[in-house]
N, C-alpha and C. Protein backbone atom coordinates (compact mmCIF):
# COMPACT_ATOMS: atom_id res chain seq x y z
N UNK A 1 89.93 71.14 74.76
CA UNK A 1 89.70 72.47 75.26
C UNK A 1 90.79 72.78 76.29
N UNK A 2 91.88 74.03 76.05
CA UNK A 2 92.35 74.44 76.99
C UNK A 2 91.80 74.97 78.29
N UNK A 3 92.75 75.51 79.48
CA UNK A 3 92.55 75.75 80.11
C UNK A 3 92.15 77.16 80.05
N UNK A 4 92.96 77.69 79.19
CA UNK A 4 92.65 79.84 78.62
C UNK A 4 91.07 79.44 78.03
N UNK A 5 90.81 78.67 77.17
CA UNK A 5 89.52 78.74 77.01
C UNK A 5 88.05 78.63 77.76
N UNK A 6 88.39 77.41 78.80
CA UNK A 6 87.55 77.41 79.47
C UNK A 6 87.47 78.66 80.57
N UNK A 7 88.45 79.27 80.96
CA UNK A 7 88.41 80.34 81.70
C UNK A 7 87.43 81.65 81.17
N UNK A 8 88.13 81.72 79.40
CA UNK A 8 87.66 82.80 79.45
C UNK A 8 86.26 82.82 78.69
N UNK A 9 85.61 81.32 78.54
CA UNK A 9 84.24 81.07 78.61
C UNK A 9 83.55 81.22 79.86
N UNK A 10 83.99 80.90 80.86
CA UNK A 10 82.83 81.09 82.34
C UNK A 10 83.07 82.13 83.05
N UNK A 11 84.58 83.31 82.28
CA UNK A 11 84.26 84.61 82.80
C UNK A 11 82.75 85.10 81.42
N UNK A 12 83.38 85.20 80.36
CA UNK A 12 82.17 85.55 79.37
C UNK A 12 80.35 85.30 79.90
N UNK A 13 80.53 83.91 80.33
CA UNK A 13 79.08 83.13 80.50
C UNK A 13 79.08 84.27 82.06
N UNK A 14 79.56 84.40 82.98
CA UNK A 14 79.58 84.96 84.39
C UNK A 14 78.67 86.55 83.89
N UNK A 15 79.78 87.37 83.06
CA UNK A 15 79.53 88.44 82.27
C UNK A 15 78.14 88.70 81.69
N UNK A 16 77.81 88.08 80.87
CA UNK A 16 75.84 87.53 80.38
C UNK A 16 75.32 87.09 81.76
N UNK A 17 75.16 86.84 82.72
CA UNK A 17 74.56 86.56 83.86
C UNK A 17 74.64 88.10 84.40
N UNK A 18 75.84 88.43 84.63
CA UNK A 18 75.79 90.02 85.37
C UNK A 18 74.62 90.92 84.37
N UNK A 19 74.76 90.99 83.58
CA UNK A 19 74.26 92.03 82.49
C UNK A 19 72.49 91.81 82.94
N UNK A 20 72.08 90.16 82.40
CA UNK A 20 70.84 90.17 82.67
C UNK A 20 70.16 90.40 83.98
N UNK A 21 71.08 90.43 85.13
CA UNK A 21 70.84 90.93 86.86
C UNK A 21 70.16 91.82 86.53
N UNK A 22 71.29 92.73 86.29
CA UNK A 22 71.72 94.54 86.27
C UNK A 22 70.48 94.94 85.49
N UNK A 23 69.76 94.49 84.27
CA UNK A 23 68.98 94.72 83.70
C UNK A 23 67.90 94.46 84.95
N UNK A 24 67.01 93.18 85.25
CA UNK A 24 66.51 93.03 86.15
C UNK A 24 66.36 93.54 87.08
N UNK A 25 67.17 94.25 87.77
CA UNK A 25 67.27 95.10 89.28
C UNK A 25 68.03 96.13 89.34
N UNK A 26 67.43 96.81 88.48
CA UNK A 26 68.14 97.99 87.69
C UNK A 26 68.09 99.41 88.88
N UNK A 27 67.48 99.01 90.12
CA UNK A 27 67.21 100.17 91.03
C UNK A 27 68.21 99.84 91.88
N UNK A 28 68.62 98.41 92.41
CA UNK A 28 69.13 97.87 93.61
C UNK A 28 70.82 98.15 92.68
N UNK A 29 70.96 98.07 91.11
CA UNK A 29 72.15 98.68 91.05
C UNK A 29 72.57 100.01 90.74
N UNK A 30 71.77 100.72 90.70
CA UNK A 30 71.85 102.01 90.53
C UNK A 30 72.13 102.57 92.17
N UNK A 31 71.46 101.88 92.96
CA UNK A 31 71.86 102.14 94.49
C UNK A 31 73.29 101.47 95.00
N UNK A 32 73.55 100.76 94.60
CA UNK A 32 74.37 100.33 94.82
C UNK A 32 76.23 100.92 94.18
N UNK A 33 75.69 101.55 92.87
CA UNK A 33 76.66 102.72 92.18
C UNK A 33 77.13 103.24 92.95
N UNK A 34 75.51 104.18 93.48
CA UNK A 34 75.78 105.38 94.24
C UNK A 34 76.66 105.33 94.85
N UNK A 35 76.52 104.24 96.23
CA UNK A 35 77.38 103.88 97.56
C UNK A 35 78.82 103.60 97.09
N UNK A 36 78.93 103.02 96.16
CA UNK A 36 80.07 103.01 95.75
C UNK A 36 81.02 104.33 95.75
N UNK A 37 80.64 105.04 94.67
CA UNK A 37 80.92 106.20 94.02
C UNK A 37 81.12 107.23 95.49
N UNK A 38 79.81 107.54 96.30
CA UNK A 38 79.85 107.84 97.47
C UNK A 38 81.69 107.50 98.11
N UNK A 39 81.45 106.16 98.75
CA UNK A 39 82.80 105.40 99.49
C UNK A 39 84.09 106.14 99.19
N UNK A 40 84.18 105.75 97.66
CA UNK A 40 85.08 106.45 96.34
C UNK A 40 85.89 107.61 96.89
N UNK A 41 84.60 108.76 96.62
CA UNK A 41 84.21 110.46 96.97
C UNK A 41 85.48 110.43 98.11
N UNK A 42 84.32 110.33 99.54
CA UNK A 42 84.94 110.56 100.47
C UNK A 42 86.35 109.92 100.96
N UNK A 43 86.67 108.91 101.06
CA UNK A 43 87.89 108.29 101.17
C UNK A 43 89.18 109.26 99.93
N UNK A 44 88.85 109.54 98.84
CA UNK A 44 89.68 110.36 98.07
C UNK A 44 90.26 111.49 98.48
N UNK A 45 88.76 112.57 99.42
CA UNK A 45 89.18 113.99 100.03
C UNK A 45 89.88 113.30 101.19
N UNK A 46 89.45 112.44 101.83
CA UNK A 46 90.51 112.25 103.00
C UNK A 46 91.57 112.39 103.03
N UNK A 47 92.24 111.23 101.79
CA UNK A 47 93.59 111.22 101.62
C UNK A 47 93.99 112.63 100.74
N UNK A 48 93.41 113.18 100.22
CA UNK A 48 93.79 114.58 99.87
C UNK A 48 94.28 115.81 100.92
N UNK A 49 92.94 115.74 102.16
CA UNK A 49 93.08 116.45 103.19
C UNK A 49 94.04 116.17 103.97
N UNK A 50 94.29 114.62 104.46
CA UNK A 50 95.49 114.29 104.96
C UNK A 50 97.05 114.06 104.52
N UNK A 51 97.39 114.21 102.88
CA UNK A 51 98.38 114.68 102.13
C UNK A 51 98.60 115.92 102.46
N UNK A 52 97.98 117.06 102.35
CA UNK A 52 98.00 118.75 102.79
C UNK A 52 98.30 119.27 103.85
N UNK A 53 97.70 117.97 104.93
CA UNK A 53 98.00 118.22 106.00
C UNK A 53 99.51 117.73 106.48
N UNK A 54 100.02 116.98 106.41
CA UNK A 54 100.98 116.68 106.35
C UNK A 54 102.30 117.39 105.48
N UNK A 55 101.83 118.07 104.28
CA UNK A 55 103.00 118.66 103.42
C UNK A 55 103.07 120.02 104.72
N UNK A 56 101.89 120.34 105.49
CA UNK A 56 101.87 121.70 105.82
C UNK A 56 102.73 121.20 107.38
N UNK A 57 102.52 120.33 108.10
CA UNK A 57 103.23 120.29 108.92
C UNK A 57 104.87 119.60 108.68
N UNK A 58 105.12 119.74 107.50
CA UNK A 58 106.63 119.71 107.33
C UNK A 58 107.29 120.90 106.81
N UNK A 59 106.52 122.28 106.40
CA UNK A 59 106.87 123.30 106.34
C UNK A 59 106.75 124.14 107.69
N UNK A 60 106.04 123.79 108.75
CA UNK A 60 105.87 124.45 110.31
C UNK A 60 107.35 124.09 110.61
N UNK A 61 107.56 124.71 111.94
CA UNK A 61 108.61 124.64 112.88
C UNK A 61 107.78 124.45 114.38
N UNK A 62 107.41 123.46 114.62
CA UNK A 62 106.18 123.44 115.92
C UNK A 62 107.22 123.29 117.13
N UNK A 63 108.11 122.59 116.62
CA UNK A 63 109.01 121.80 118.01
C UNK A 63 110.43 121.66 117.65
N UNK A 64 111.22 122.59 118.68
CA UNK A 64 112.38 122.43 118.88
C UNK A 64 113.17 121.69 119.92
N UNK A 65 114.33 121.16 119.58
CA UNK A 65 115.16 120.24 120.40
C UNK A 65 116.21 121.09 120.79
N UNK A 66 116.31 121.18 122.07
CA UNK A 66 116.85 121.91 123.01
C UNK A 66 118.09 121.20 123.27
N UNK A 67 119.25 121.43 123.76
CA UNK A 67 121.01 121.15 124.12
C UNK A 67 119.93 119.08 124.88
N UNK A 68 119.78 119.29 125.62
CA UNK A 68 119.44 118.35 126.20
C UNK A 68 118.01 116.79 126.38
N UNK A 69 117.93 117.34 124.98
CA UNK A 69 117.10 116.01 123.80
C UNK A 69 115.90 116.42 124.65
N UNK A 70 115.31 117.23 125.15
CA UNK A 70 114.01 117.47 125.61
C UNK A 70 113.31 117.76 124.59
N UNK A 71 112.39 118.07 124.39
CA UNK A 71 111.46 118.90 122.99
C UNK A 71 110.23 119.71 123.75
N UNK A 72 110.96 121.16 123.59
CA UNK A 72 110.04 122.01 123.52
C UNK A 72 108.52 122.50 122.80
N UNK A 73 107.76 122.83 123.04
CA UNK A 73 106.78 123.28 121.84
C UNK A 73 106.42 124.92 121.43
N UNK A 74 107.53 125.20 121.98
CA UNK A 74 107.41 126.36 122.08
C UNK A 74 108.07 126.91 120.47
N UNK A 75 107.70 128.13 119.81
CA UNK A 75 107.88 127.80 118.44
C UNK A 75 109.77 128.56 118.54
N UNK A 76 109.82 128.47 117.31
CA UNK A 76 111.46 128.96 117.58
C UNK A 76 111.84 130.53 117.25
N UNK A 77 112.66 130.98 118.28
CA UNK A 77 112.97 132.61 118.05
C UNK A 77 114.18 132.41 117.27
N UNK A 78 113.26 133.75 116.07
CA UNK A 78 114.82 133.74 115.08
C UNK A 78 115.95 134.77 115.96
N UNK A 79 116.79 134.66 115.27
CA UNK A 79 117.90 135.25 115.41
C UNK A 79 118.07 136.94 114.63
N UNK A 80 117.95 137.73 116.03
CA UNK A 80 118.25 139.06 115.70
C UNK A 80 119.15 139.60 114.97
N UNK A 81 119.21 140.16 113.54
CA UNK A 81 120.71 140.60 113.30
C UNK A 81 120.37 141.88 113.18
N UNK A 82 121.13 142.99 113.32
CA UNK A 82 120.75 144.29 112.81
C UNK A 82 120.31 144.31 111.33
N UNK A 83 119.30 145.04 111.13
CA UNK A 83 119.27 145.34 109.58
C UNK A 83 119.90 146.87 109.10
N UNK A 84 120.47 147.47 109.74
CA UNK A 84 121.15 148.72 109.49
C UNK A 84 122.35 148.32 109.50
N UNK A 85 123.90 149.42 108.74
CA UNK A 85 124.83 149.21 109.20
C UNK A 85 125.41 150.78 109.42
N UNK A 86 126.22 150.62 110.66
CA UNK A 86 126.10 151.95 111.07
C UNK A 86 127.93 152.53 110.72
């Protein structure tokens, strides 16, 4: 008997043990789904909310660097040009 065999006999045999649990305590894994699925859920919008948030503060202009490496927060004034020409 190889070694691939015996492996993938006492995952198989592991597999028939899970099944007959799951059958058995068919509430404690159905609760246990949930929480999962739950965990899943929320951790997903996070990183969704915090992707968005981030694309959006690289399209802002929050903070400018002034002649003298200070950083203002003050937002930035565009530059007046006339829009007429006279």
């Amino acid at each position: 008997m190889t070694a691939a065999i015996a492996i993938k006999s006492a995952l198989e045999l592991l597999g028939i043990c899970l099944l007959i649990w799951g059958l058995l305590h068919e509430k404690k894994l159905i609760a246990f789904e949930q929480k999962v699925w739950r965990i899943l859920y929320v951790n997903y919008k996070r990183y969704q909310r915090k992707k968005r948030y981030q694309k959006m503060q690289a399209t802002r202009d929050f903070r400018v660097v002034n002649g003298k490496g200070a950083v203002s927060t003050a937002p930035r004034k565009k530059e007046r040009t006339p829009s007429h020409v006279a």
